[in-house]
N, C-alpha and C. Protein backbone atom coordinates (compact mmCIF):
# COMPACT_ATOMS: atom_id res chain seq x y z
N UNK A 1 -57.53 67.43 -48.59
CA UNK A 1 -57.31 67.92 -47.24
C UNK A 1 -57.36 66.75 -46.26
N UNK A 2 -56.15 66.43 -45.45
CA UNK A 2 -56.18 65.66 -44.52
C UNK A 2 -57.31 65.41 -43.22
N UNK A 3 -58.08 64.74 -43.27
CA UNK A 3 -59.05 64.86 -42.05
C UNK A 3 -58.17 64.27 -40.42
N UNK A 4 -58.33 65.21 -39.53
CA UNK A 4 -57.52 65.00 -38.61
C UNK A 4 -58.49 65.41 -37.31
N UNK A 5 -58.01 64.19 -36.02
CA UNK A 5 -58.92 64.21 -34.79
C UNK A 5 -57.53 63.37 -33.75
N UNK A 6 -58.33 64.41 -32.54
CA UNK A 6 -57.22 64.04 -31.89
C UNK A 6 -58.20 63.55 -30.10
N UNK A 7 -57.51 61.94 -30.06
CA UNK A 7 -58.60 61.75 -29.29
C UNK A 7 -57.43 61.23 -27.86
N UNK A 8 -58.03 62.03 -26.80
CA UNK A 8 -57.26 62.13 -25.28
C UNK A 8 -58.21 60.54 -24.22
N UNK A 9 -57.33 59.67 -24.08
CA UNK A 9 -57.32 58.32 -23.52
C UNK A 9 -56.84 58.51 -21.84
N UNK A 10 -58.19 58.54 -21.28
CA UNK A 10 -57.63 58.72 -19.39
C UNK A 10 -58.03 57.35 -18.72
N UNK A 11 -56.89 56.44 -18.02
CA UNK A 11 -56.79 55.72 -17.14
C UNK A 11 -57.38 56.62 -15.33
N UNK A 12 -58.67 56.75 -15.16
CA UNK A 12 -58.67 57.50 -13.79
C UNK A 12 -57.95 56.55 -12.87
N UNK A 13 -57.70 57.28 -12.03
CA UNK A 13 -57.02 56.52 -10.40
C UNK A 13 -57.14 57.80 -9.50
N UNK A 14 -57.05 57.23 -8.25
CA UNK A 14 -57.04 58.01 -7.13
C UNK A 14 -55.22 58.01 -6.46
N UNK A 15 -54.44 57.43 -7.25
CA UNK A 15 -53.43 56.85 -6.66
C UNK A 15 -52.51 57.77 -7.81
N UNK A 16 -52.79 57.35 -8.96
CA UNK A 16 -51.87 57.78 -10.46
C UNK A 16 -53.19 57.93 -11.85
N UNK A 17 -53.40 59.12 -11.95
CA UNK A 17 -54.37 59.20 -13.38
C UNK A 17 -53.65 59.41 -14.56
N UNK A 18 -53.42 58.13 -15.55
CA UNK A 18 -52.47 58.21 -16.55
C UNK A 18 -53.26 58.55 -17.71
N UNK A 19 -52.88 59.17 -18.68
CA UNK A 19 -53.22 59.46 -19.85
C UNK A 19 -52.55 59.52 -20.56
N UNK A 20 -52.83 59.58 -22.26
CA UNK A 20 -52.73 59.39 -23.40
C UNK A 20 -53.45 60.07 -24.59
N UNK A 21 -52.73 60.36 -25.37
CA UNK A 21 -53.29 61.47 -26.68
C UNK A 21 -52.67 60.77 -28.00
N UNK A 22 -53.70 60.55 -29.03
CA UNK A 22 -53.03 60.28 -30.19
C UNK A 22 -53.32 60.80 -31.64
N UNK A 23 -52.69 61.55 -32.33
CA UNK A 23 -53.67 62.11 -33.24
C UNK A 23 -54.01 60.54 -34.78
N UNK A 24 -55.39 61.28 -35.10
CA UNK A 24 -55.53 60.06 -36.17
C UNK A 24 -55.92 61.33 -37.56
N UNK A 25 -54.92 61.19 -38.69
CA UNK A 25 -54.80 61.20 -39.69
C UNK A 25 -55.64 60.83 -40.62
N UNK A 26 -56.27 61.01 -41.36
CA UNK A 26 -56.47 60.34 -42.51
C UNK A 26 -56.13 58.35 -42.44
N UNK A 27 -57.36 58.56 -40.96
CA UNK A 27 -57.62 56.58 -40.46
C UNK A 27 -56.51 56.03 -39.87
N UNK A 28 -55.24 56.94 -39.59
CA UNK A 28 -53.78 56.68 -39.58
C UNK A 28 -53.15 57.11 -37.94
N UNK A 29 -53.27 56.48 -36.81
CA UNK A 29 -52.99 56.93 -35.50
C UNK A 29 -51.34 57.19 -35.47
N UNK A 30 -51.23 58.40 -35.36
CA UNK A 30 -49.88 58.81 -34.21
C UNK A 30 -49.72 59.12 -32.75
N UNK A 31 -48.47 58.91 -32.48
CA UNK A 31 -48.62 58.86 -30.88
C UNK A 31 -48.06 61.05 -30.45
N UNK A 32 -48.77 61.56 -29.42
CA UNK A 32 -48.34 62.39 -29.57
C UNK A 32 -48.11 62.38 -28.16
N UNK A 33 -48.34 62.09 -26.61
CA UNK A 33 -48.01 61.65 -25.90
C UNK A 33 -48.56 61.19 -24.96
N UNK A 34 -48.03 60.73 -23.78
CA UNK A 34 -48.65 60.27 -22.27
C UNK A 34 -47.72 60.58 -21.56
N UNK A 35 -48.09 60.23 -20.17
CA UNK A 35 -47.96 60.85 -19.07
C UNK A 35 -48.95 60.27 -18.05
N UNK A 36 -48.29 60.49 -16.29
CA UNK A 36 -49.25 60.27 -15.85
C UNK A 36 -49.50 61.85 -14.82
N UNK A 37 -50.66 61.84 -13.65
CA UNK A 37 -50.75 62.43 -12.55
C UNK A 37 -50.28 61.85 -11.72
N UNK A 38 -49.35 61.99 -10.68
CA UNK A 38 -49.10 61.61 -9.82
C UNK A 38 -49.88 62.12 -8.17
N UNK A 39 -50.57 61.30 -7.52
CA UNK A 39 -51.37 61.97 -6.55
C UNK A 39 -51.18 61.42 -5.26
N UNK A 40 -50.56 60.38 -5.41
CA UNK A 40 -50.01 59.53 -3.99
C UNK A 40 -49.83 60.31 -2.16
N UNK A 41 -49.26 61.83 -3.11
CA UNK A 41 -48.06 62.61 -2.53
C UNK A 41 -49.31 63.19 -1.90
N UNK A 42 -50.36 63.30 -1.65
CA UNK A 42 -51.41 64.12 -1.32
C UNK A 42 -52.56 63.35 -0.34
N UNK A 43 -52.97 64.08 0.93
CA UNK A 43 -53.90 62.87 1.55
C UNK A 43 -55.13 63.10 1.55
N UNK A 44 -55.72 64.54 0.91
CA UNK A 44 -56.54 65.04 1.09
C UNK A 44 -57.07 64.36 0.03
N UNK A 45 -58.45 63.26 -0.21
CA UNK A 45 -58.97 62.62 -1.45
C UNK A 45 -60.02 63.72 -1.89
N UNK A 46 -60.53 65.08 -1.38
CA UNK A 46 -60.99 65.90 -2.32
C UNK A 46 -59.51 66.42 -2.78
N UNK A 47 -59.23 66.95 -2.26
CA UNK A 47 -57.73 67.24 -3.05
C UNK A 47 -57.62 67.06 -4.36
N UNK A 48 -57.61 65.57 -4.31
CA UNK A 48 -56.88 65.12 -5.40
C UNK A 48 -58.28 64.58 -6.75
N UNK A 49 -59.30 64.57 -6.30
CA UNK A 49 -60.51 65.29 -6.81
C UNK A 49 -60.31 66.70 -7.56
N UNK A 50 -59.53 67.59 -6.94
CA UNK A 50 -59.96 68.96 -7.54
C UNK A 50 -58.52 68.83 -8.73
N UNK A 51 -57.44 68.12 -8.20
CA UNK A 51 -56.07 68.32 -9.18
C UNK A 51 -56.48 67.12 -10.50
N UNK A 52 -57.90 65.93 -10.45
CA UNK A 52 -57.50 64.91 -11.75
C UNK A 52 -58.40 66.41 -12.47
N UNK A 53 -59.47 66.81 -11.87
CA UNK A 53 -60.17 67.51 -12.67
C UNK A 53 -59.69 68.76 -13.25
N UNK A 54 -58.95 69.69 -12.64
CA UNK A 54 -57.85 70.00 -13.29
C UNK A 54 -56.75 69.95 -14.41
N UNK A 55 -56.44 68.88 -13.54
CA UNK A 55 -55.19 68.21 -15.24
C UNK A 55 -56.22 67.61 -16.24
N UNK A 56 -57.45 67.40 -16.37
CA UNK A 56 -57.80 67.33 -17.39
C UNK A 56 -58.39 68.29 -18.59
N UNK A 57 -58.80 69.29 -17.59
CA UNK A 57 -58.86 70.60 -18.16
C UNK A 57 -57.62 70.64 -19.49
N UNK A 58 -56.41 71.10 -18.25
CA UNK A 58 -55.24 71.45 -18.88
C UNK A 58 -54.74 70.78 -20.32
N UNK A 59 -55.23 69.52 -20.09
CA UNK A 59 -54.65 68.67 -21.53
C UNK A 59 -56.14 68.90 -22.60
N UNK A 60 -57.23 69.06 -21.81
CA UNK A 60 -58.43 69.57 -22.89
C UNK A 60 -57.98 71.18 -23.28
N UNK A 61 -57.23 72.22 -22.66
CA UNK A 61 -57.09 73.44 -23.26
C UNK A 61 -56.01 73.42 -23.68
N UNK A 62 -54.91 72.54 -23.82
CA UNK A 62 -53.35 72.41 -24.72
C UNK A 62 -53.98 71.78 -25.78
N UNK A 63 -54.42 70.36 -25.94
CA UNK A 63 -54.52 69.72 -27.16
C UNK A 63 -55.93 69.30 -27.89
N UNK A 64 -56.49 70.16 -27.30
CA UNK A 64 -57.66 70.13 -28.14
C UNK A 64 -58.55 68.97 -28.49
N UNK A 65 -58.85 68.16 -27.51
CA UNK A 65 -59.27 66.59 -28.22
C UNK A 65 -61.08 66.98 -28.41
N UNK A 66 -61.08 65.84 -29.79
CA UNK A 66 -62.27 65.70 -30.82
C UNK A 66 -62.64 65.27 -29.42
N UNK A 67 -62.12 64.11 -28.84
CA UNK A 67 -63.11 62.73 -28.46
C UNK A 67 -62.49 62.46 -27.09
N UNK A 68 -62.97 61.62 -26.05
CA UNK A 68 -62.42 61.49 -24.77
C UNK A 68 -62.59 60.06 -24.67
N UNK A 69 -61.51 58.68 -24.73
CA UNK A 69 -61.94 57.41 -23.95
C UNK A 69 -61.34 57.35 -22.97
N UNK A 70 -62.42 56.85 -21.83
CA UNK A 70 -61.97 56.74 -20.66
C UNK A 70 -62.27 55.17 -20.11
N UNK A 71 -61.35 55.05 -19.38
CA UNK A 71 -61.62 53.40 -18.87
C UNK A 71 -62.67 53.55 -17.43
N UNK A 72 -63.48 52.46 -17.71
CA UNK A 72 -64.61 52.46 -16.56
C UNK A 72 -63.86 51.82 -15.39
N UNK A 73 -64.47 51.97 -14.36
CA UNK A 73 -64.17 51.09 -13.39
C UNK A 73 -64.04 49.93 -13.24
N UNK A 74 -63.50 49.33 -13.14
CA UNK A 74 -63.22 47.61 -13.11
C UNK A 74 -64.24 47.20 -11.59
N UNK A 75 -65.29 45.98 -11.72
CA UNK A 75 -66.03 45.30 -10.84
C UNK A 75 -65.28 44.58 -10.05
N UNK A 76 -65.32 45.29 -8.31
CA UNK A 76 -64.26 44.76 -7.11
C UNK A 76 -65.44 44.51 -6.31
N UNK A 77 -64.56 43.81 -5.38
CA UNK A 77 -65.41 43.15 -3.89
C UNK A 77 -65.06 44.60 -3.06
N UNK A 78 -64.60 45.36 -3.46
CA UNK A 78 -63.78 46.60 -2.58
C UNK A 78 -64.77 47.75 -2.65
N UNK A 79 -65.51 47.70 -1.84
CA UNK A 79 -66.64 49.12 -2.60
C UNK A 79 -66.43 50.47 -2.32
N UNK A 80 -65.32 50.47 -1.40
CA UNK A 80 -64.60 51.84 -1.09
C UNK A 80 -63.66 52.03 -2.65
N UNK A 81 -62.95 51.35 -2.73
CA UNK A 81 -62.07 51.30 -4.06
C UNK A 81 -63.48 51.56 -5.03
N UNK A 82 -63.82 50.86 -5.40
CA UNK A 82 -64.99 51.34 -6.44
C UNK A 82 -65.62 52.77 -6.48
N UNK A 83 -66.08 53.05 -5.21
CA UNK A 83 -66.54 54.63 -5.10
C UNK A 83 -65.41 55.28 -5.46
N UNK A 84 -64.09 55.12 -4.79
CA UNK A 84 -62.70 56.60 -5.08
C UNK A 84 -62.44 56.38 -6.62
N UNK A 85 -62.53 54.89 -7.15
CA UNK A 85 -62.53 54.95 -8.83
C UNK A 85 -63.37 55.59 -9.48
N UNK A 86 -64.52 55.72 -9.02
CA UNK A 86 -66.16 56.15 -9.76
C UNK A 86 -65.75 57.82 -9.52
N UNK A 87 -65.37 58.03 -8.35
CA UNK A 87 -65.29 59.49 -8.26
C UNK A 87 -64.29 59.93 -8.62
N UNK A 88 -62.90 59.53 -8.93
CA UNK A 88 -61.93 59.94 -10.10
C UNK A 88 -62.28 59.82 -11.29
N UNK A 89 -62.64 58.84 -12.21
CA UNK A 89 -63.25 58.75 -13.82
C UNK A 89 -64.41 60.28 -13.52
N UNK A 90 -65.39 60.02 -12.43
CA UNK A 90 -66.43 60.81 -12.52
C UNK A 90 -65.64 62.79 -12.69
N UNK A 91 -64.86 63.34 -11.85
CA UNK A 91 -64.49 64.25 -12.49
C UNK A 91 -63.48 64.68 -13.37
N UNK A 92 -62.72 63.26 -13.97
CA UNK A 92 -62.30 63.44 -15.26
C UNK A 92 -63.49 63.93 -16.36
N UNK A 93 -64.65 63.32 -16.40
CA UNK A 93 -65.68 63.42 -17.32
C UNK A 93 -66.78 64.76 -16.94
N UNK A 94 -66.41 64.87 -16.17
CA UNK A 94 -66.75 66.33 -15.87
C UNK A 94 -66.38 67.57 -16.26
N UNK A 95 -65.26 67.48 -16.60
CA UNK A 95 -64.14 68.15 -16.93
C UNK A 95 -63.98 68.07 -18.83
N UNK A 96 -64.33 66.99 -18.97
CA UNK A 96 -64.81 66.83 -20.84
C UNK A 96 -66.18 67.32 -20.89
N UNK A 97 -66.73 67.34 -20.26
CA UNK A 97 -68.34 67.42 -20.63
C UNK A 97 -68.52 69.06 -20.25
N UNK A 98 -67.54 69.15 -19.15
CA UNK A 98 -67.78 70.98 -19.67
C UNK A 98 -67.20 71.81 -20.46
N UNK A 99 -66.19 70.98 -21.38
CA UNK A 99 -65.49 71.55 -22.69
C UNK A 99 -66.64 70.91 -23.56
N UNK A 100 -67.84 70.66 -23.16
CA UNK A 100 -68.29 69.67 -24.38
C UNK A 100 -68.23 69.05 -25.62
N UNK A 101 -67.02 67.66 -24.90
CA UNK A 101 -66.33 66.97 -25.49
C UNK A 101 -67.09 65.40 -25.87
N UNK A 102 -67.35 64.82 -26.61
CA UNK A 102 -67.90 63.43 -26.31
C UNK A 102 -66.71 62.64 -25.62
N UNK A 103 -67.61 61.52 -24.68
CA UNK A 103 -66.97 60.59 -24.10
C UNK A 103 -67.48 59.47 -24.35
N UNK A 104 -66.30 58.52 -24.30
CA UNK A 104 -66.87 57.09 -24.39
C UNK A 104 -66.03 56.73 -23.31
N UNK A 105 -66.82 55.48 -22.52
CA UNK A 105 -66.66 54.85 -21.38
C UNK A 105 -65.71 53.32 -21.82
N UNK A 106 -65.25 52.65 -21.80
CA UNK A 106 -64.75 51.73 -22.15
C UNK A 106 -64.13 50.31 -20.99
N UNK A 107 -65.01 49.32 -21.08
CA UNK A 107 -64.38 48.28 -19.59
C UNK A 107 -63.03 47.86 -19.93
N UNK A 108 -61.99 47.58 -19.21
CA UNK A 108 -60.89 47.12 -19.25
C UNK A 108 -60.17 46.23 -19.74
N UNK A 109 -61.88 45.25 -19.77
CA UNK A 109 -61.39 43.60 -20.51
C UNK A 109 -61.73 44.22 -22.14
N UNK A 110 -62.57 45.08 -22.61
CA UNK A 110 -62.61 45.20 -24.01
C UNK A 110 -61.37 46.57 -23.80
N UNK A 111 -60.73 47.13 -23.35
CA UNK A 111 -59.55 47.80 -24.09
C UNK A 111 -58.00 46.94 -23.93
N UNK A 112 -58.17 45.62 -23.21
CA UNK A 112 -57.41 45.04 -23.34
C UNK A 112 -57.49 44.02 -24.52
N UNK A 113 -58.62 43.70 -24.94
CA UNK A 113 -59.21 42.95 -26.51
C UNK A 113 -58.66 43.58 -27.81
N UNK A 114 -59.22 44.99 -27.40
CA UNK A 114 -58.65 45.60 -28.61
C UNK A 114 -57.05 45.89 -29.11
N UNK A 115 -56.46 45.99 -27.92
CA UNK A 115 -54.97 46.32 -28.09
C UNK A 115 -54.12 44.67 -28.57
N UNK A 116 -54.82 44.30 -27.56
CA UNK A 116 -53.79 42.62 -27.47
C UNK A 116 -54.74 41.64 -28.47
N UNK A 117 -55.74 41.52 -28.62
CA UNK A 117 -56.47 40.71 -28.81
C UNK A 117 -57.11 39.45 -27.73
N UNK A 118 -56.50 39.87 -26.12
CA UNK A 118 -56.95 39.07 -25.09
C UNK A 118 -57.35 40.25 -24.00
N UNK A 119 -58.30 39.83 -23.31
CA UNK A 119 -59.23 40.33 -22.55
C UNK A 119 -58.56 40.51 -21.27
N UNK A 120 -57.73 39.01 -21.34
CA UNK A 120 -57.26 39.18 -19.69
C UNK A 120 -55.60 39.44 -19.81
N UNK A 121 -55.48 40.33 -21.01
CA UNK A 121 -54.17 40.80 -21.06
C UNK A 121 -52.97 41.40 -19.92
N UNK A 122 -51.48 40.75 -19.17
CA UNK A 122 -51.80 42.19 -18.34
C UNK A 122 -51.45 43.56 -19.20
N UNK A 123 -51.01 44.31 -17.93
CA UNK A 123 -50.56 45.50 -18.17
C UNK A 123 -49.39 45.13 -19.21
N UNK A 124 -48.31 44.76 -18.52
CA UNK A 124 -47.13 44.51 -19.43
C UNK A 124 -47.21 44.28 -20.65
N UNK A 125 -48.07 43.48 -21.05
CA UNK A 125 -48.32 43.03 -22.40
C UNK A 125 -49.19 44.16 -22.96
N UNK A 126 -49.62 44.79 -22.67
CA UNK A 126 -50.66 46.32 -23.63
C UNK A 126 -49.99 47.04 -23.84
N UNK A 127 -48.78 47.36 -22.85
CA UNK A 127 -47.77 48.56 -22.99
C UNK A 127 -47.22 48.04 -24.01
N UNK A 128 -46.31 46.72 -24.22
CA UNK A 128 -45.24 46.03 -25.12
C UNK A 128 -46.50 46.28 -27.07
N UNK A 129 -47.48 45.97 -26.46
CA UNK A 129 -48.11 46.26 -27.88
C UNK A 129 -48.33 47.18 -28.39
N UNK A 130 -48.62 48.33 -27.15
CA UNK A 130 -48.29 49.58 -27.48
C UNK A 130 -47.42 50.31 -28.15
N UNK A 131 -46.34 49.58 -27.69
CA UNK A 131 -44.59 50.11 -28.10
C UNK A 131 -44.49 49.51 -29.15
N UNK A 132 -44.95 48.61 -29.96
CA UNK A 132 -44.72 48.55 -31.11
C UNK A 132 -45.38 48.79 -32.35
N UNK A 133 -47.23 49.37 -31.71
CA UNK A 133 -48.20 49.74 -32.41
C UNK A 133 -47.72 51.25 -32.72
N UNK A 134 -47.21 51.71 -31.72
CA UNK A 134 -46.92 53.50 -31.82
C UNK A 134 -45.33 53.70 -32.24
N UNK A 135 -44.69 52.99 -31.89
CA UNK A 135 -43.16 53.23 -32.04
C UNK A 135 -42.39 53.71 -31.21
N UNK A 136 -43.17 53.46 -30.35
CA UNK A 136 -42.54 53.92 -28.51
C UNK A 136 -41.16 53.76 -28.93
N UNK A 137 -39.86 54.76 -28.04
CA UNK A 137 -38.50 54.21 -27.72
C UNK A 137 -38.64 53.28 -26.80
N UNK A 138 -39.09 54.03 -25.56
CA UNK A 138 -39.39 53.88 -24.45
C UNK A 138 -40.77 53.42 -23.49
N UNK A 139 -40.88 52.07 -22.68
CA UNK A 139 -41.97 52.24 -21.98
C UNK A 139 -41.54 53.09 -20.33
N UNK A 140 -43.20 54.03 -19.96
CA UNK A 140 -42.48 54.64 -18.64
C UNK A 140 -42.60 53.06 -17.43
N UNK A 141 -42.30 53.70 -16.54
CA UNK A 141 -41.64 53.59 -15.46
C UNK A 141 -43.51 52.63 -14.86
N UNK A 142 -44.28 53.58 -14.67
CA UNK A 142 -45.36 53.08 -14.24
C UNK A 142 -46.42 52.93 -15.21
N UNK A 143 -47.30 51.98 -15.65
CA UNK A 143 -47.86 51.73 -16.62
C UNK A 143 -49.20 52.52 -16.62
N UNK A 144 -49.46 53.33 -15.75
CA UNK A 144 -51.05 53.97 -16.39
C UNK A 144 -51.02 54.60 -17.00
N UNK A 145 -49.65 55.87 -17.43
CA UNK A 145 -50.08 56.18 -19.06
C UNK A 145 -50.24 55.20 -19.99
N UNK A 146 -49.62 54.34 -20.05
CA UNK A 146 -49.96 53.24 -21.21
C UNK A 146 -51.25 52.88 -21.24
N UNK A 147 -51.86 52.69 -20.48
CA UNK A 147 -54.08 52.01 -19.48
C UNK A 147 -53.96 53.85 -20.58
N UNK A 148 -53.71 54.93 -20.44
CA UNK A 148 -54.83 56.18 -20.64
C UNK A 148 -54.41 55.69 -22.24
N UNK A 149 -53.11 55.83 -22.79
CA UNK A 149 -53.06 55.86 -24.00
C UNK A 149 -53.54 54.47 -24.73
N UNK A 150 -54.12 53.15 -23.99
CA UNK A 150 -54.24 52.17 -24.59
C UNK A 150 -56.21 52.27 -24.89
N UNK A 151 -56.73 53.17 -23.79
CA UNK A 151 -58.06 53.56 -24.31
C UNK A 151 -58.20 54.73 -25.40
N UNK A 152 -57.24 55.30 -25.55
CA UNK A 152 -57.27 56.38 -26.84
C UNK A 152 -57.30 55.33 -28.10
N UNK A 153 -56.60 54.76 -27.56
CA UNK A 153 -56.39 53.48 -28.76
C UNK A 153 -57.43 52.69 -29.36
N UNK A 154 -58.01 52.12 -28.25
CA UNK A 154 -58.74 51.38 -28.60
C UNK A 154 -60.16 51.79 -29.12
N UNK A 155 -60.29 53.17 -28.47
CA UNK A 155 -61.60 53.90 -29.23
C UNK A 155 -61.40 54.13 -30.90
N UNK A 156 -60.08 54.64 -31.01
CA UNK A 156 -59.95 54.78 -32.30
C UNK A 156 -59.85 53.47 -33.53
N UNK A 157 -59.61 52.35 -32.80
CA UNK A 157 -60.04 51.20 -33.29
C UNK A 157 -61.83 50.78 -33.32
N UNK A 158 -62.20 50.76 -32.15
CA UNK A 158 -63.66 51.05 -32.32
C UNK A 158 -64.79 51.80 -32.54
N UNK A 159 -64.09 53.05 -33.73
CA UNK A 159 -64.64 54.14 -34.53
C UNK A 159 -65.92 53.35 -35.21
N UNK A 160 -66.59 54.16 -35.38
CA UNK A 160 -67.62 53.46 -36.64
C UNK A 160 -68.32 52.56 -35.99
N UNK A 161 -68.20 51.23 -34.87
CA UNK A 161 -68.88 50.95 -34.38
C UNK A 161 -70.18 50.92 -33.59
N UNK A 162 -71.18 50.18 -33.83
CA UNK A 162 -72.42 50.48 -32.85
C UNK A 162 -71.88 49.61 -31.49
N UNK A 163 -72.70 50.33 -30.53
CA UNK A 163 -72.50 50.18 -29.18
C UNK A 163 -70.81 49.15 -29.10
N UNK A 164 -70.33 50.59 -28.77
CA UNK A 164 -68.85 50.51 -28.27
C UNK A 164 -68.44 50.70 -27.04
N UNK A 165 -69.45 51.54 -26.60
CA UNK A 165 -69.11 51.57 -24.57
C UNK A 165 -70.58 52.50 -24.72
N UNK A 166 -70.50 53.39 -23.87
CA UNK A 166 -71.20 54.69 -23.17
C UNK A 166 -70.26 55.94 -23.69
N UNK A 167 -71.51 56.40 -24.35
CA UNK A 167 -70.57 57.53 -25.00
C UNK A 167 -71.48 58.84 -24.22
N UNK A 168 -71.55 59.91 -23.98
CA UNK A 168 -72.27 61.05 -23.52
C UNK A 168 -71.50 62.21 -24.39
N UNK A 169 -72.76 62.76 -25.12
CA UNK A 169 -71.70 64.42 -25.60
C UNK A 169 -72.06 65.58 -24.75
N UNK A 170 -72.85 65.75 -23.69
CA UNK A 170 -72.42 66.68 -22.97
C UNK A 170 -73.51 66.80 -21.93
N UNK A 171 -73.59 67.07 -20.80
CA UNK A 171 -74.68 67.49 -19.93
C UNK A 171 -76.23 66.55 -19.95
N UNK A 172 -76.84 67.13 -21.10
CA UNK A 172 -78.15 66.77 -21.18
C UNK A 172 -77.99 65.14 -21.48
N UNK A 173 -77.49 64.69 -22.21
CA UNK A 173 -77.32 63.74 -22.66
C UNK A 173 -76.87 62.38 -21.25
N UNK A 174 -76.21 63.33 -20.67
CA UNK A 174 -75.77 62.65 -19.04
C UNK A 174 -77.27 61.96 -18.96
N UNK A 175 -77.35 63.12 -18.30
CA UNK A 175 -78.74 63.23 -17.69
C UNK A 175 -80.07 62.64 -18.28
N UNK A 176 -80.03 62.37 -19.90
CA UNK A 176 -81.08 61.88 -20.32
C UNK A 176 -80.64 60.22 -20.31
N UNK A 177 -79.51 60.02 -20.34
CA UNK A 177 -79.11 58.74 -20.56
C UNK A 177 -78.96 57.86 -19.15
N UNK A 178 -79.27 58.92 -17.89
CA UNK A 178 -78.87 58.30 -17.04
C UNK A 178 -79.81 59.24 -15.36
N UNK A 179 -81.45 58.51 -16.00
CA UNK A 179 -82.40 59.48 -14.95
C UNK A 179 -82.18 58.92 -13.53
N UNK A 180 -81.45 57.82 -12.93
CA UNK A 180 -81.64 57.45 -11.61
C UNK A 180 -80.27 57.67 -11.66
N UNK A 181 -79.36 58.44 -11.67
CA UNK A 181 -78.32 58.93 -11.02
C UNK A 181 -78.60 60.37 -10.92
N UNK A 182 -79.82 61.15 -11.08
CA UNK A 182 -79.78 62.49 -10.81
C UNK A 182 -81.02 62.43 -10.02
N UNK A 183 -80.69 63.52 -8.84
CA UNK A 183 -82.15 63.76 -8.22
C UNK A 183 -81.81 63.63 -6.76
């Protein structure tokens, strides 16, 4: 019997939340797709708060994912940008954790390691490795599905590993793993 897991890869943004799904086979990744959110179009930033948390629902009640990697926030001089990043990833994972889904957190320079083998990879170059790791025809238009599907990726490369990011499987675990953010 084939052992099969299907793990959903979210790039958060406040701008475009791209994602990625890939199923893994018997140790064997296929691409099944990406996509992004588009949120630009919207000015209301709860708004668009209530639509990432949403569309993540939606792709947690279509495809069923084992596992959730999500890319952390990248460290800016911008601390407004940092908060609207923290609070997009934050109710993507909200949204896994009330399907109680495990998550792993993943920094940018290690899901760009894993795909490319360089840290300070850009974009262009993760997608292009992408497209030939998965068999892409096509890369899209804007690269954060490639960022959601390149952390699906790279978790499933860093299976089996000890300390691979921040993983949480649901609620308590938040909360036990993380007592000075509640209260």
């Amino acid at each position: 019997m084939a052992k099969e897991k299907i793990i959903l890869g979210i790039d958060p943004g406040t701008q475009i939340m791209g994602f990625g799904i890939i199923k893994v086979v018997n140790k064997k990744m296929e691409f099944v797709q990406m996509n992004e959110l588009m949120l630009k179009k919207y000015d209301d930033p709860y708004l668009r708060l209530k639509l990432i948390f949403e569309r993540t629902l939606e792709l947690i009640d279509s495809y069923h994912p084992d596992e959730i990697a999500i890319e952390a926030p990248f460290y800016s001089k911008n601390v407004q940008s940092m908060l609207k990043l923290g609070r997009a990833q934050g109710v993507a994972m909200a949204a896994g954790l009330s399907r109680q889904i495990p998550i792993t957190e993943y920094l940018p320079k290690k899901i760009k390691m894993a795909i490319t083998g360089n840290g300070n990879a850009s974009k262009e170059q993760v997608a292009k490795m992408l497209q030939g790791l998965l068999a892409l025809k096509t890369l899209p238009k804007n690269l954060d599905s490639t960022d959601g599907l390149a952390a699906a990726v790279c978790h499933f490369y860093n299976e089996g590993r000890i300390n691979v990011g921040v993983s949480y499987t649901g609620w308590e675990a938040f909360v036990r793993q993380n007592p000075k953010k509640i209260g």
